[in-house]
Protein backbone atom coordinates (compact mmCIF):
# COMPACT_ATOMS: atom_id res chain seq x y z
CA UNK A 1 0.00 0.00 0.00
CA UNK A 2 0.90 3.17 -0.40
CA UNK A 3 2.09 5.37 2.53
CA UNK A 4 -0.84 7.75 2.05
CA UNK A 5 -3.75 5.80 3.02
CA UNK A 6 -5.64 6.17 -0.33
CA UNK A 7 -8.70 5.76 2.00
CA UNK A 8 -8.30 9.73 2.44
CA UNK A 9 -9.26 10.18 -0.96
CA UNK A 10 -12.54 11.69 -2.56
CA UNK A 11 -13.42 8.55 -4.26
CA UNK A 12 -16.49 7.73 -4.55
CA UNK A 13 -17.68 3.59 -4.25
CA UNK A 14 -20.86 3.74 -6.74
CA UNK A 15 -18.42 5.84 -9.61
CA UNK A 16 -15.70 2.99 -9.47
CA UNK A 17 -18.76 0.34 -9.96
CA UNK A 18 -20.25 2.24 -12.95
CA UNK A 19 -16.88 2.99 -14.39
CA UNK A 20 -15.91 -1.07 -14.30
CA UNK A 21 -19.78 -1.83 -15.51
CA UNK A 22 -19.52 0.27 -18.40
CA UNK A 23 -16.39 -0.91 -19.52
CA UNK A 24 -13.60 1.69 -18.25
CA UNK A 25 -10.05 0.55 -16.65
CA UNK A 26 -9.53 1.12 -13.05
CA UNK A 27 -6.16 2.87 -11.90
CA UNK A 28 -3.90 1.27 -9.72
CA UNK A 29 -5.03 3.96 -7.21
CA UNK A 30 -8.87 3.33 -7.44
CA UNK A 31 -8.15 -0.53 -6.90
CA UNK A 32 -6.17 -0.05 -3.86
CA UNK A 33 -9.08 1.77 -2.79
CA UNK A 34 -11.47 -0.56 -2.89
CA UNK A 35 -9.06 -3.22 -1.51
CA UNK A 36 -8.51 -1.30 1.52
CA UNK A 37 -11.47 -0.04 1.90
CA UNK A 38 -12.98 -3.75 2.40
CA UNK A 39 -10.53 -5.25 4.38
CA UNK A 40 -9.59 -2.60 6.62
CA UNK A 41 -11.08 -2.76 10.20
CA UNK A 42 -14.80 -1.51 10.16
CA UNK A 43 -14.74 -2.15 6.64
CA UNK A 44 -15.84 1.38 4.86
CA UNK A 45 -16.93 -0.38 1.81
CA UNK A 46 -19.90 -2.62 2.25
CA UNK A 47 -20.54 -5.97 1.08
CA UNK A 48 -22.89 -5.38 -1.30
CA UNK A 49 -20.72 -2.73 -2.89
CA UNK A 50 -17.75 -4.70 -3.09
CA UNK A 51 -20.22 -7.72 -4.86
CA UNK A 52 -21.70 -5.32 -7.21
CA UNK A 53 -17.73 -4.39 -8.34
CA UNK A 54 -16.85 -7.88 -8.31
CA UNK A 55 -19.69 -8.86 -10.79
CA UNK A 56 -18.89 -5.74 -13.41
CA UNK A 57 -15.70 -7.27 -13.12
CA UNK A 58 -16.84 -10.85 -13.84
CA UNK A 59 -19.12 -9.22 -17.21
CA UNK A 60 -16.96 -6.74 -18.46
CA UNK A 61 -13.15 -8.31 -17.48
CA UNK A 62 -10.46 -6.13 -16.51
CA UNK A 63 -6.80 -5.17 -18.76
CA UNK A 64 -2.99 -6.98 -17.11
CA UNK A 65 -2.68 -3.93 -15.89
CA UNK A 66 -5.78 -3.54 -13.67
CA UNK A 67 -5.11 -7.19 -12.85
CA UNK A 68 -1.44 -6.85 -11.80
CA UNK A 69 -2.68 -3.39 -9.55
CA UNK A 70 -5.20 -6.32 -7.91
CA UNK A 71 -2.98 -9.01 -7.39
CA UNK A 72 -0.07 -6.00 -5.79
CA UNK A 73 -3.11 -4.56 -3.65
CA UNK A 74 -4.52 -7.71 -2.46
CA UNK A 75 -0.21 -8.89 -1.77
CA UNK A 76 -0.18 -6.14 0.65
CA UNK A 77 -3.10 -6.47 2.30
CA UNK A 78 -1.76 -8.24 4.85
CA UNK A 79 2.14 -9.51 5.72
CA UNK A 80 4.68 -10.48 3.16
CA UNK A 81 7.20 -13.18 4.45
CA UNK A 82 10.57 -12.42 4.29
CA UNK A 83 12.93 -15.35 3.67
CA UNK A 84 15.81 -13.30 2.44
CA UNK A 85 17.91 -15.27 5.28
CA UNK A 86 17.55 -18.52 4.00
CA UNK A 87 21.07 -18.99 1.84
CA UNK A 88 19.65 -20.37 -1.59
CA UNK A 89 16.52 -19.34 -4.10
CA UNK A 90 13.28 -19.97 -2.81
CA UNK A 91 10.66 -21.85 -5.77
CA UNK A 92 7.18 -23.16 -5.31
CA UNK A 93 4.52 -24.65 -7.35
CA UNK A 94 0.98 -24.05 -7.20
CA UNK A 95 -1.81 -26.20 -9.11
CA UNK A 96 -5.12 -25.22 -10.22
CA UNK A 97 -6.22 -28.02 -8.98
CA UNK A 98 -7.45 -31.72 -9.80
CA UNK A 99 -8.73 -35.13 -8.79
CA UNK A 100 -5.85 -37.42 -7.92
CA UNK A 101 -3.09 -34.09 -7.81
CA UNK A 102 -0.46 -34.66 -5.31
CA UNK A 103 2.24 -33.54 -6.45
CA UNK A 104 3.09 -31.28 -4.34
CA UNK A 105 4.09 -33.87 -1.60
CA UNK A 106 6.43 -35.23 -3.49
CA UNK A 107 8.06 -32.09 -5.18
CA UNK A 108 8.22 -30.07 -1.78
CA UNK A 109 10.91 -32.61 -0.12
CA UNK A 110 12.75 -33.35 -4.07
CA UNK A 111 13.59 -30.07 -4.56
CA UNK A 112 14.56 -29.30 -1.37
CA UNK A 113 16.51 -32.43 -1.60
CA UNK A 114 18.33 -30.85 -4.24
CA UNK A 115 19.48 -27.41 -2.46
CA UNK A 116 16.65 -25.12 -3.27
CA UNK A 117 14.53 -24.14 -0.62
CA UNK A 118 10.52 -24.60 -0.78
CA UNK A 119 8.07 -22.21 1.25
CA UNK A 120 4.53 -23.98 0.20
CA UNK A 121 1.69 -22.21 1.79
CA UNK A 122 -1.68 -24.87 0.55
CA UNK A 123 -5.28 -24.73 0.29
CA UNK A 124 -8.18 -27.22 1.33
CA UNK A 125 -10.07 -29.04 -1.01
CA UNK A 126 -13.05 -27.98 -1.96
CA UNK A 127 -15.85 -29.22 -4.49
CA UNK A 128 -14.37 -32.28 -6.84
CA UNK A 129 -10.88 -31.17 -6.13
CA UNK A 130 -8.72 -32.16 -3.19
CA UNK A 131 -6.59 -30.48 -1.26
CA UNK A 132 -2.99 -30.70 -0.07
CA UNK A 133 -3.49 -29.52 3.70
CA UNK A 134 -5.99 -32.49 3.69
CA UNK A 135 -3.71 -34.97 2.27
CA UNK A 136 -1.03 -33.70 4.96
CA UNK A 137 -3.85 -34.04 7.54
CA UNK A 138 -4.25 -37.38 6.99
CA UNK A 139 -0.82 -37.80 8.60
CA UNK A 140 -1.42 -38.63 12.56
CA UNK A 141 -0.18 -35.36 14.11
CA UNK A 142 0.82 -33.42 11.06
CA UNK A 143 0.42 -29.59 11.99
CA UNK A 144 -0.63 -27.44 9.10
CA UNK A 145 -1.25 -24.48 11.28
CA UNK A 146 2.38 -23.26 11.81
CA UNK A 147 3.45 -19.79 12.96
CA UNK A 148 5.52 -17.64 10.80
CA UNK A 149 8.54 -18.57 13.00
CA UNK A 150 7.74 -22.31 13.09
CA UNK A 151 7.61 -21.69 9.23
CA UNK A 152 10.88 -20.44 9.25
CA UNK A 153 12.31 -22.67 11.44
CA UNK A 154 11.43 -25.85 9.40
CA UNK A 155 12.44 -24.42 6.58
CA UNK A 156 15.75 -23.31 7.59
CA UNK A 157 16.14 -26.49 8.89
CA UNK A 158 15.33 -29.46 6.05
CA UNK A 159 14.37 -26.96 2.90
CA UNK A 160 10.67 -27.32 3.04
CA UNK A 161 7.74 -26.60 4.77
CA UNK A 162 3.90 -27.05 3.83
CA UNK A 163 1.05 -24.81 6.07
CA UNK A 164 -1.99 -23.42 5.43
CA UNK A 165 -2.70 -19.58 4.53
CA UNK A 166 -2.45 -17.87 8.10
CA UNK A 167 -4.37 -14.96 9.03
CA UNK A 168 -1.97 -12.32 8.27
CA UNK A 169 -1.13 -13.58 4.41
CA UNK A 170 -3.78 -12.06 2.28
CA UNK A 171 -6.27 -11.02 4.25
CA UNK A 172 -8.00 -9.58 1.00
CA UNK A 173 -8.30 -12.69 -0.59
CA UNK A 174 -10.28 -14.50 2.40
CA UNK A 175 -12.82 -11.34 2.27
CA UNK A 176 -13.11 -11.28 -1.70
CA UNK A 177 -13.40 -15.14 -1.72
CA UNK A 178 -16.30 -15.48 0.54
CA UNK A 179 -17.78 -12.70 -1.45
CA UNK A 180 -17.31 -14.47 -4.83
CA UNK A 181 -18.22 -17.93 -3.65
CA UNK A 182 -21.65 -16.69 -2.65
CA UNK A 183 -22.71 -14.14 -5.81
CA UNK A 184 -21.40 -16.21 -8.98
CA UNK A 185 -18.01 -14.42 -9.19
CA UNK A 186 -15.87 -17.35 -8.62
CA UNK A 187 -15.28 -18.14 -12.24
CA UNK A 188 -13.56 -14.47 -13.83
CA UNK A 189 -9.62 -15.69 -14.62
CA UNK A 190 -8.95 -11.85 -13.45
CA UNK A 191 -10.15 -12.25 -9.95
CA UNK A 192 -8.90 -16.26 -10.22
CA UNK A 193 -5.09 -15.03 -11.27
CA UNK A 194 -5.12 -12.20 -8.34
CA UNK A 195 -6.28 -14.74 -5.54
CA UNK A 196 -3.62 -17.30 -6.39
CA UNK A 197 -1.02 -15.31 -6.98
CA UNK A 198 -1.96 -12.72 -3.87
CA UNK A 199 -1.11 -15.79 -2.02
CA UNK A 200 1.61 -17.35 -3.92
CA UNK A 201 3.83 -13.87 -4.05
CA UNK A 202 3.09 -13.51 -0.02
CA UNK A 203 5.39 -16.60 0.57
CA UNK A 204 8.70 -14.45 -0.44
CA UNK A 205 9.64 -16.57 -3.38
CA UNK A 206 11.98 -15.54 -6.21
CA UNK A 207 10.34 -18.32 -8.83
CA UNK A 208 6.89 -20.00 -9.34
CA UNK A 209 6.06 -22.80 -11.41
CA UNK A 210 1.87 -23.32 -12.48
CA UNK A 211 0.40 -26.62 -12.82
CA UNK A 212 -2.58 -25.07 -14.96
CA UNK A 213 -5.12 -27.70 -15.33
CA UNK A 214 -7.07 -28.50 -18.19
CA UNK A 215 -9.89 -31.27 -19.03
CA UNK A 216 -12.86 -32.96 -17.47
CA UNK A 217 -11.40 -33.18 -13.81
CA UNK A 218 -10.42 -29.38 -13.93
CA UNK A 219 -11.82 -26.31 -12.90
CA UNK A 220 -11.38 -24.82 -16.78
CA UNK A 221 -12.20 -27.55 -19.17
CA UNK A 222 -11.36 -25.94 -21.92
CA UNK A 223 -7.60 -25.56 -22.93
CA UNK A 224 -8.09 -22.20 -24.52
CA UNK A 225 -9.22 -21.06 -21.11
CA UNK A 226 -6.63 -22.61 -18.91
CA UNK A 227 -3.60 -20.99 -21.79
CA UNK A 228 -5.47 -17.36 -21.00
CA UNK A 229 -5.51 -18.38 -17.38
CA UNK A 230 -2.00 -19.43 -17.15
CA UNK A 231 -0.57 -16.38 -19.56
CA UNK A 232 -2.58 -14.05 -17.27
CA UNK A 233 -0.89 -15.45 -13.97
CA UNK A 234 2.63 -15.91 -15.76
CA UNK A 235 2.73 -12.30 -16.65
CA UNK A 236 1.05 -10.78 -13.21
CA UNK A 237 4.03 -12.56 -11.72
CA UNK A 238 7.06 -11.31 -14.43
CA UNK A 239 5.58 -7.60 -13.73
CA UNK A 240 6.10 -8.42 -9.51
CA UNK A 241 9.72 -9.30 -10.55
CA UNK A 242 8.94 -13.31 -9.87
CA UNK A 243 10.46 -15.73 -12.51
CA UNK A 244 7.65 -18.03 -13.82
CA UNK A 245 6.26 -20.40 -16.09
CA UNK A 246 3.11 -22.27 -16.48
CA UNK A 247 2.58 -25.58 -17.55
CA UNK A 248 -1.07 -27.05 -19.70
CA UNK A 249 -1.58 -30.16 -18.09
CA UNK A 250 -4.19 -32.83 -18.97
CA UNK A 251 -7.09 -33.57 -16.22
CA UNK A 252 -9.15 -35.55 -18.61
CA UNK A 253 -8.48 -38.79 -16.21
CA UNK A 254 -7.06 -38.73 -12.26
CA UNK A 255 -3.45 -38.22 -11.85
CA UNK A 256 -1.97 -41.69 -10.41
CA UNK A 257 -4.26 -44.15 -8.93
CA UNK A 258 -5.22 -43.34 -5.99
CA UNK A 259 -8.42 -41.09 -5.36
CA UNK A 260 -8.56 -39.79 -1.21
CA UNK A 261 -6.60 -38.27 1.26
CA UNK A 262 -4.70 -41.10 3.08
CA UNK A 263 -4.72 -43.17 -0.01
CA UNK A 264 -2.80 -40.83 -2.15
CA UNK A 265 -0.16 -39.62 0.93
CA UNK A 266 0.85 -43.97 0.78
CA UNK A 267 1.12 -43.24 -3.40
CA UNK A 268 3.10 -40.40 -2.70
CA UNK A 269 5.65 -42.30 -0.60
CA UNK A 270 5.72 -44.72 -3.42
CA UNK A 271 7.12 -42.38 -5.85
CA UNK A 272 9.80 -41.09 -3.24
CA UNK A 273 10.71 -44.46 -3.16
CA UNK A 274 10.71 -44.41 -6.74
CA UNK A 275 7.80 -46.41 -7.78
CA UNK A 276 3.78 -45.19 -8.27
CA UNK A 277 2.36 -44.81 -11.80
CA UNK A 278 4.73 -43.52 -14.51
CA UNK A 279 2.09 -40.64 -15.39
CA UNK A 280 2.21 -39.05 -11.56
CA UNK A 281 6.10 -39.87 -11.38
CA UNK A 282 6.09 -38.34 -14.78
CA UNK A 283 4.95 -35.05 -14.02
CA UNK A 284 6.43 -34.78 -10.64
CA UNK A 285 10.18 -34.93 -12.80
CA UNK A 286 8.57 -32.34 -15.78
CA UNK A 287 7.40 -29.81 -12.68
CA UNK A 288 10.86 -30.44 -10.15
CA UNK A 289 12.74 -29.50 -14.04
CA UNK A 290 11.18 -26.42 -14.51
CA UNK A 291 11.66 -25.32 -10.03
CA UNK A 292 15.45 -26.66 -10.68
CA UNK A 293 15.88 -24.53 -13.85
CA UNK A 294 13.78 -21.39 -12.38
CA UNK A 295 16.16 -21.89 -9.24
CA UNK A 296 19.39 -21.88 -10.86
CA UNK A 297 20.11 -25.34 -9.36
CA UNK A 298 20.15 -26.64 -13.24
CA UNK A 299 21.55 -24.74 -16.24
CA UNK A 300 18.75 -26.21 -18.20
CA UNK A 301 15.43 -28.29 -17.64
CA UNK A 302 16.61 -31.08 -19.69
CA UNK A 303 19.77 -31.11 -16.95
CA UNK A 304 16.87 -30.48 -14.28
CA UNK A 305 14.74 -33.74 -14.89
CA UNK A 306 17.81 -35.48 -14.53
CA UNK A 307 18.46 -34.10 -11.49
CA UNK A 308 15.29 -35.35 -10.32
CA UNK A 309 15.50 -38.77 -11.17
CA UNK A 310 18.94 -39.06 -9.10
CA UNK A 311 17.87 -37.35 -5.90
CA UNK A 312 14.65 -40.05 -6.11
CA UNK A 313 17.01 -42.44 -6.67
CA UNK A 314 19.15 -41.84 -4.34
CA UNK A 315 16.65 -42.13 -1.72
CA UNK A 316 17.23 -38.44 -0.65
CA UNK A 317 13.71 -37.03 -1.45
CA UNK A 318 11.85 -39.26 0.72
CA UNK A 319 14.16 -38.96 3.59
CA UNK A 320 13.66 -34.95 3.09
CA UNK A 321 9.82 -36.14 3.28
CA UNK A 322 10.15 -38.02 6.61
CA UNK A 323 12.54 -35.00 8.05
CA UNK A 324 9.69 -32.16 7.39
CA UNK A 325 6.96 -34.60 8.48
CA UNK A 326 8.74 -34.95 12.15
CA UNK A 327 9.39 -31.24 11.89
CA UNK A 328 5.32 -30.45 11.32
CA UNK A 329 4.62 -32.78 13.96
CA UNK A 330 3.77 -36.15 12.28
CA UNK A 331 4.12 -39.79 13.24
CA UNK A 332 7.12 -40.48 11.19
CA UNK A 333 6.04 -44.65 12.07
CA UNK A 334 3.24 -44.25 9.29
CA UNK A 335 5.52 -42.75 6.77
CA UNK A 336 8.36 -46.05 7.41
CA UNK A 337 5.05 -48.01 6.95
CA UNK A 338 2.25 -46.72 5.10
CA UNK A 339 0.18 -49.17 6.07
CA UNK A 340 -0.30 -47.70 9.28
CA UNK A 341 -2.23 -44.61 7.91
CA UNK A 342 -6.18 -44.13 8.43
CA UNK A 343 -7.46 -47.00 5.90
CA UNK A 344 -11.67 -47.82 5.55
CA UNK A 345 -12.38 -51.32 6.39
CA UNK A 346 -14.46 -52.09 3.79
CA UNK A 347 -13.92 -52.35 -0.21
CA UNK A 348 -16.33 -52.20 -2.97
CA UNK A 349 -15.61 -52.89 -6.38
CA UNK A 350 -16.87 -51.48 -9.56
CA UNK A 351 -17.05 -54.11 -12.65
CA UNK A 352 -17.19 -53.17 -16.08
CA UNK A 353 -19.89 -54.02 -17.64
CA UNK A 354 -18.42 -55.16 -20.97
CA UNK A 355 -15.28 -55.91 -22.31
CA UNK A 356 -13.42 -53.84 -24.45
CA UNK A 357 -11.28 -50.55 -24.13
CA UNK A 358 -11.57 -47.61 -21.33
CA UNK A 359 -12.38 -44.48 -23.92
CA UNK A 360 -12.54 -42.19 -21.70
CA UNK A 361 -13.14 -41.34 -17.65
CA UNK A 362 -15.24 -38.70 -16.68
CA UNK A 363 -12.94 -37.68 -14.17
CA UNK A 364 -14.93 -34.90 -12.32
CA UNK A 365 -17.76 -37.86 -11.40
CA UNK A 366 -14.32 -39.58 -9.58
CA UNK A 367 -13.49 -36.65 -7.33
CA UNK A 368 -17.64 -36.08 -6.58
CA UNK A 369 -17.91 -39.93 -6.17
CA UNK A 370 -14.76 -39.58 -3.38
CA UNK A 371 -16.73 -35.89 -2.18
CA UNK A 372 -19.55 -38.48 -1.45
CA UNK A 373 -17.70 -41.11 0.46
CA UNK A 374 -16.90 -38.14 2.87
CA UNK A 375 -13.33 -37.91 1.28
CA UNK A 376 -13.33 -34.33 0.24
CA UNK A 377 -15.85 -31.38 1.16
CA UNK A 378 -18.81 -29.17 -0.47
CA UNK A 379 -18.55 -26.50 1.69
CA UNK A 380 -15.44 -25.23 3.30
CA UNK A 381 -17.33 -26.09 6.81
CA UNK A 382 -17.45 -29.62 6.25
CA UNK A 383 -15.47 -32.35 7.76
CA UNK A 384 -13.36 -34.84 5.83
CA UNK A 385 -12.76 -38.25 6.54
CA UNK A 386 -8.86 -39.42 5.42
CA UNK A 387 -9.62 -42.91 4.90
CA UNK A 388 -12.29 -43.15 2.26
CA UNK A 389 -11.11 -43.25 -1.67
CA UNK A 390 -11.06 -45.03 -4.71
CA UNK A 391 -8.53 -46.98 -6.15
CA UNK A 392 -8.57 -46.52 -10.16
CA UNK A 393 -7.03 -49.84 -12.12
CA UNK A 394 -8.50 -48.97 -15.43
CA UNK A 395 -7.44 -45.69 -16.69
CA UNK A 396 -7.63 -44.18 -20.21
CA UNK A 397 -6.75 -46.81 -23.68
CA UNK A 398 -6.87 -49.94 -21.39
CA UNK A 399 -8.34 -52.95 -22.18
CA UNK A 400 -10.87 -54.57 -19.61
CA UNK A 401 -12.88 -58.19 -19.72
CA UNK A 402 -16.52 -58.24 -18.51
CA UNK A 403 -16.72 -58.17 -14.30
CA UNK A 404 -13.51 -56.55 -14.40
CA UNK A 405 -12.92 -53.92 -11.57
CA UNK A 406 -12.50 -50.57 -13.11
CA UNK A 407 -11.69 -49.09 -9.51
CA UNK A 408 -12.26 -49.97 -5.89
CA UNK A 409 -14.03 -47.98 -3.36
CA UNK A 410 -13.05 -47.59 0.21
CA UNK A 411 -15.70 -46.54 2.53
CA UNK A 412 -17.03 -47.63 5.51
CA UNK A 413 -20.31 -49.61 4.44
CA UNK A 414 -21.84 -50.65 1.35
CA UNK A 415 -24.68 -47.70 2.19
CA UNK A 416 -22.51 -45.33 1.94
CA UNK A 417 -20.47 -46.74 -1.44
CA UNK A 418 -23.64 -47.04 -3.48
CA UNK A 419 -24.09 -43.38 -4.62
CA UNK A 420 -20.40 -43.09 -5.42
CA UNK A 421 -20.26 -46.18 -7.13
CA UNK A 422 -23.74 -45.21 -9.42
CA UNK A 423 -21.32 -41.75 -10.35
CA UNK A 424 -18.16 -43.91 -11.16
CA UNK A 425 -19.85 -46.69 -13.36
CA UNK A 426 -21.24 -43.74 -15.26
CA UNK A 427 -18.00 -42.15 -15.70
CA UNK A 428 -16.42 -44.87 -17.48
CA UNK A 429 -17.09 -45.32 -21.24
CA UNK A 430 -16.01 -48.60 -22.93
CA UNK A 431 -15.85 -49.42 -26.62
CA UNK A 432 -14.72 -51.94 -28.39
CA UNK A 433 -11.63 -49.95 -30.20
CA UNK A 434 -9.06 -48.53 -28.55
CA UNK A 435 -8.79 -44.81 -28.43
CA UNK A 436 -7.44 -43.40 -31.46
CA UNK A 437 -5.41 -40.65 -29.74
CA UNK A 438 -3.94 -40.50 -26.45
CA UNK A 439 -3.56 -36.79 -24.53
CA UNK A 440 -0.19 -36.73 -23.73
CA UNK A 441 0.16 -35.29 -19.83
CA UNK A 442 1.55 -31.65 -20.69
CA UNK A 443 0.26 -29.96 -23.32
CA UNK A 444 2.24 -27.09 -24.03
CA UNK A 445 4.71 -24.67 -21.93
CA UNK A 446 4.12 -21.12 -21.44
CA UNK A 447 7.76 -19.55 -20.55
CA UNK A 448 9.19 -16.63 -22.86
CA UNK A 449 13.21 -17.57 -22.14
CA UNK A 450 15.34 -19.96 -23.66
CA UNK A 451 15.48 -23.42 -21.72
């Protein structure tokens, strides 16, 4: 903010509506304005003000500029970490978000691993799409709740550190949020781009790397939408001085094979152990490239993926893993044996109905059907419960006899797996012909240096 509160101007609420519903550009001036002027104590702007803004905004868009004033007001809002003492570049990666996406488990300990340092503040699932702090949560004593000096702490001492957004980060964001989520303004790739990367640019980093979903199991199913979405956030964070780069990635089926909050923290450990399915170990090497190359610990990303492979390899990734977990609090026992995490008694499969070849998976159904089970949440009030999932054995151009499981559901009683198992029968679509093209798992790259 500017050290003249800009509260002290003669602006006027209802002219800064009009001007954004008929079209006009707001300065930076009149958006930190508005920002402050909701989010400041007493709040001089209403609610209903601040909605009626937010909706012009949603019908009549806004330019990079007006977008990059946003995402700067919103940034300083509230408190801006400073990790200028830790000795080495500081990298994250943030996801739009997906059914099945965990990678951030995995790259938070490899990169660290290899000498870069990762300050990961997460988010909670919410609708089809899970949520890292849950996954984490799922861990017996894991503490997402850390205090800017326990966040400093653990990340001084093992490179990484995962927490939730605390009260002081973005304060803006929580206000505007709950406003959008309850008037239809959730959706505008303005106001998306300025909440993520309020957030994102609060954690003090020098480089961030977008996972920018795109498919069934996304939030933008079309790719043309997640490229504007991506090239929005990409430059937002070039004008804030950040290095960054955004990469299309396909959501059209779930990432790995594991669907659930316990379930995919026992996948993740697989990978740092260097197994799990090739397309979630896959991507986890294509993302920990790009925070290598962004972080100068690789002079390119080719030399960056290889760099990944070894530190997996080498077993130094998943003891990173097990370091931060004891940090945050967690029972290290159930990380040395997965098997001891929260797991449903009770399995239910789903047969295919014919045999043939999996066409396609519509994978939004898969993250409702584990919403249902209790696995992931509606509203941001609800509870979640981190044993319940779905295990997914058929996936995309595989071929499958009649009776076949498709997937497996965990859940605690038949009752309670027959809604989620109606959604995930319907979800699958089997032909006799394999698919005739395959989606490979990143679409396209949006970085303008050489790598």
């Amino acid at each position: 903010m500017s050290q003249l509160s800009v509260s002290q101007s003669t602006f006027r609420v209802i002219d800064l509506i009009r001007k954004k519903r008929d079209g006009g550009a707001l300065s930076a001036t009149e958006i930190e304005y508005l920002i402050e002027g909701c989010t400041k104590d007493g709040g001089s702007i209403p609610d209903y003000q601040m909605a009626a803004w937010l909706m012009a905004v949603v019908l009549r868009g806004m330019t990079r500029g007006e977008t990059a004033a946003l995402t700067q007001a919103m940034l300083h809002s509230g408190e801006v970490l400073d990790l200028s003492f830790l000795p080495a570049k500081k990298v994250d990666k943030h996801s739009t978000g997906g059914v099945g996406d965990k990678t951030s488990l995995v790259l938070a300990p490899l990169v660290a691993a290899g000498g870069l340092f990762v300050p990961m503040i997460s988010g909670r699932g919410l609708g089809h799409t899970g949520g890292t702090l849950d996954k984490l949560e799922s861990i017996p004593g894991f503490r997402v709740g850390l205090t800017v000096p326990e966040f400093h702490r653990v990340l001084k001492a093992c490179g990484c550190c995962m927490i939730g957004q605390t009260e002081k980060v973005a304060p803006a964001d929580r206000k505007l949020y709950a406003l959008r989520d309850v008037t239809g303004t959730v959706e505008s790739p303005y106001l998306i781009c300025a909440s993520i990367m309020s957030k994102k640019l609060a954690e003090g980093t020098d480089a961030l790397v977008l996972d920018v979903k795109t498919g069934s199991g996304a939030f933008m199913k079309k790719e043309e939408d997640a490229v504007f979405l991506a090239e929005l956030m990409v430059e937002t964070g070039e004008r804030m001085g950040k290095q960054m780069v955004a990469l299309i990635t396909d959501m059209n089926q779930p990432l790995g094979c594991m669907v659930g909050n316990a379930l995919e923290v026992r996948e993740c450990i697989d990978v740092l152990h260097g197994g799990g399915p090739e397309d979630l170990r896959d991507l986890c090497h294509d993302l920990a490239a790009w925070m290598f190359f962004l972080g100068g610990a690789s002079k390119t990303v080719a030399d960056g993926k290889r760099l990944s492979e070894q530190i997996i390899a080498s077993g130094q990734a998943f003891e990173r893993f097990r370091h931060m977990v004891e940090l945050q609090g967690g029972d290290i026992s159930v990380i040395d044996d997965p098997t001891r995490l929260p797991s449903a008694d009770h399995r239910v499969d789903v047969p295919s109905p014919q045999a043939g070849y999996v066409t396609s998976i519509l994978c939004e159904q898969v993250g409702t059907a584990c919403v249902i089970l209790g696995g992931g949440r509606e509203r941001k009030e609800d509870s979640v419960d981190p044993a319940v999932g779905i295990v997914v054995y058929k996936k995309t151009g595989d071929k499958v006899s009649v009776g076949e499981p498709l997937c497996t559901i965990h859940c605690h009683s038949d009752a309670q797996a027959a809604r989620a198992k109606t959604l995930l029968e319907e979800s699958y679509q089997i032909a006799a012909a394999p698919p005739a093209h395959k989606s490979s798992l990143v679409h396209r790259v949006i970085y303008k240096g050489e790598h």
